[in-house]
Protein backbone atom coordinates (compact mmCIF):
# COMPACT_ATOMS: atom_id res chain seq x y z
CA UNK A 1 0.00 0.00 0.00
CA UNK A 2 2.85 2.51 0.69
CA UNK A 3 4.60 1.23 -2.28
CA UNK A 4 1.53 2.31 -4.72
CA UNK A 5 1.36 5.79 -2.47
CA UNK A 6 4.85 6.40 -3.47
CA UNK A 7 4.52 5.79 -6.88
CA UNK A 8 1.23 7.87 -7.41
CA UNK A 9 3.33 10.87 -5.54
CA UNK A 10 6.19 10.53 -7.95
CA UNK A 11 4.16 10.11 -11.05
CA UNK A 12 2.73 13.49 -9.81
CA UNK A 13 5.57 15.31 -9.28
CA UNK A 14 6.97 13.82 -12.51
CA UNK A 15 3.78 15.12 -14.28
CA UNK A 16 4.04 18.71 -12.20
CA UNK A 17 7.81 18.79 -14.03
CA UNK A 18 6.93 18.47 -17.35
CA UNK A 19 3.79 20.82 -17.20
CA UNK A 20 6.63 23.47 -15.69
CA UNK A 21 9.06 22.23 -18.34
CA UNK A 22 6.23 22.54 -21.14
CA UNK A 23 4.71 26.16 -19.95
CA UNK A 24 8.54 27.46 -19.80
CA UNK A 25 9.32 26.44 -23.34
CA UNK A 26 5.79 28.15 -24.23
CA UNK A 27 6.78 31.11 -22.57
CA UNK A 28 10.23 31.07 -24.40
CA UNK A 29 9.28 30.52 -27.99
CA UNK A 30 6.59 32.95 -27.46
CA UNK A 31 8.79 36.03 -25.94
CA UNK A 32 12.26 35.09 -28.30
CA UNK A 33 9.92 34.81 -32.06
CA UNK A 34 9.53 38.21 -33.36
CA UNK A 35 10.52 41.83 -32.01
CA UNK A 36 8.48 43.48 -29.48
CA UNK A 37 7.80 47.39 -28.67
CA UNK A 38 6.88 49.00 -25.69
CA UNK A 39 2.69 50.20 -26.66
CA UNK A 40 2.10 51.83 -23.48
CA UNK A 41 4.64 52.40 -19.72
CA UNK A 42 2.74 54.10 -16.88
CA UNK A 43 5.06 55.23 -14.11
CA UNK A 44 2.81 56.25 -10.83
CA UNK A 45 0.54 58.20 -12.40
CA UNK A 46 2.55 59.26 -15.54
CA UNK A 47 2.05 57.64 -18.90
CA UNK A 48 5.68 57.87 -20.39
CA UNK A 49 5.07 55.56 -23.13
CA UNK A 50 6.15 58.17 -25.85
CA UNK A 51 9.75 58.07 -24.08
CA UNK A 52 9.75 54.36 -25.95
CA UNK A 53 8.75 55.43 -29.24
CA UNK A 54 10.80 54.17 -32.36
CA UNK A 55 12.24 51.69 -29.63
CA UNK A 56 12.13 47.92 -30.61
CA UNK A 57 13.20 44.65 -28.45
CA UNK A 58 14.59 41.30 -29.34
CA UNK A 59 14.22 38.74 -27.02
CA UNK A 60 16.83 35.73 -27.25
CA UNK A 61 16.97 32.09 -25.69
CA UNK A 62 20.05 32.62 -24.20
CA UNK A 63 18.81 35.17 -21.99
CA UNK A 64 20.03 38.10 -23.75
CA UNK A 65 17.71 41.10 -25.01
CA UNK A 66 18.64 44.27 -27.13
CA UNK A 67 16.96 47.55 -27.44
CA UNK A 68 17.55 49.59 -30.66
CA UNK A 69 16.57 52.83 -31.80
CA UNK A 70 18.00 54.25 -34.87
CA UNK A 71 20.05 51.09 -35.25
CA UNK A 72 22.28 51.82 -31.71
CA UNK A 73 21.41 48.92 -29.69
CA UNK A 74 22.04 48.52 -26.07
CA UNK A 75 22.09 44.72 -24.87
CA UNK A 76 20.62 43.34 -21.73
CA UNK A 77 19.30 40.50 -20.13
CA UNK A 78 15.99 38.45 -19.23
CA UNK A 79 14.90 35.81 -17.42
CA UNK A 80 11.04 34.66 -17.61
CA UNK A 81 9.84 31.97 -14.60
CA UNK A 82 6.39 30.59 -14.78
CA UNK A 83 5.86 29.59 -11.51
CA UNK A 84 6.25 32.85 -9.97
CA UNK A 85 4.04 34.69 -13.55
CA UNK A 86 7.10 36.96 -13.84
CA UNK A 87 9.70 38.53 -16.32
CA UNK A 88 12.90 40.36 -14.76
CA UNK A 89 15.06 42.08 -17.39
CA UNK A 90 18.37 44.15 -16.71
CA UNK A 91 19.96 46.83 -19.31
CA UNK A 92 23.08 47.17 -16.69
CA UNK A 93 24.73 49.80 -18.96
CA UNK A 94 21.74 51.81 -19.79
CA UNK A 95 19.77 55.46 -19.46
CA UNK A 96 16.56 56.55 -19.59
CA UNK A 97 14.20 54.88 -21.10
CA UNK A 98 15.54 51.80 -21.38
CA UNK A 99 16.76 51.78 -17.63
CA UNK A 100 13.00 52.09 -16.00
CA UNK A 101 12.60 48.31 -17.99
CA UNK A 102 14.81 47.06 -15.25
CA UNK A 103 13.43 45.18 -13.06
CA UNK A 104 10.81 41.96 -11.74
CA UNK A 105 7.94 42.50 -13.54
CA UNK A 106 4.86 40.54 -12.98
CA UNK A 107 2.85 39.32 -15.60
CA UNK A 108 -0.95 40.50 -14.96
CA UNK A 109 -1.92 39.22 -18.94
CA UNK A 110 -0.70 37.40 -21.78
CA UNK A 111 -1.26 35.93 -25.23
CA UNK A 112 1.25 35.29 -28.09
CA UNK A 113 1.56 38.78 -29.23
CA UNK A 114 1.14 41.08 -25.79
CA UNK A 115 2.32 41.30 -22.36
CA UNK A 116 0.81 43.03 -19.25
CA UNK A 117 3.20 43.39 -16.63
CA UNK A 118 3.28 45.86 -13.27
CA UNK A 119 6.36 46.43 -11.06
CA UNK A 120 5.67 47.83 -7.69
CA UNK A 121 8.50 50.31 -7.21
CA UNK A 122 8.96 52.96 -3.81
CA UNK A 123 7.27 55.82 -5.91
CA UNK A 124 4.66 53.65 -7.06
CA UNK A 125 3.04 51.02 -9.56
CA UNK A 126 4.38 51.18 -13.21
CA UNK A 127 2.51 49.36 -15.85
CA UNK A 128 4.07 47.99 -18.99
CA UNK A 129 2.01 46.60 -22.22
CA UNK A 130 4.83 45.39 -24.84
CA UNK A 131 3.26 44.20 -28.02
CA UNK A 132 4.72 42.03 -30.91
CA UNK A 133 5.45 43.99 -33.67
């Protein structure tokens, strides 16, 4: 009787793995096909989404982003974890704009060609919509 308990609780967790493993590799192709742009960045109560304009993003599996405007790119890095619904990306060498991206951003909604996201920060809430180009 413990024997069969033992094996339903690891075919669980097995099964708990690969639903992880499978909702990861979603998350990945969907995020690294395509180039995304920022549609709309509300800081507090400021909508600063023009600040992104001309602005576009390339997400890679390796972990590595880039942000070009006018063909000067500035690289960074991401990391997406589904258990947690977030995305945290760092531009370590960058200014404004591209510096209020850093950050753990949790995902509020998602398909294949948007993102939601809000980052609670000491001034405030800031809300970030990128859509697929």
């Amino acid at each position: 009787m413990l024997t069969g308990y033992i094996f339903a609780l690891f075919i669980t967790m097995s099964c708990k793995k690969v639903l992880e493993k499978k909702a990861q590799d979603m998350v990945m192709d969907a995020m690294t096909s395509g180039e995304w742009i920022v549609e709309q960045y509300i800081e507090g109560n400021n909508n600063i989404s023009n600040q992104f304009l001309n602005y576009s993003f390339k997400f890679y599996e390796n972990g590595t982003v880039t942000g070009t405007i006018n063909s000067t790119s500035t690289e960074g890095s991401w990391v997406g974890n589904v258990s947690d619904y977030t995305i945290t990306s760092d531009f370590p060498s960058a200014t404004d704009p591209l510096k209020k991206l850093n950050g753990v951003w949790k995902l509020k909604d998602t398909d294949w060609d948007y993102v939601k996201a809000q980052m609670t920060t000491p001034d405030g809430v800031n809300v970030l919509t990128l859509r697929k180009k």
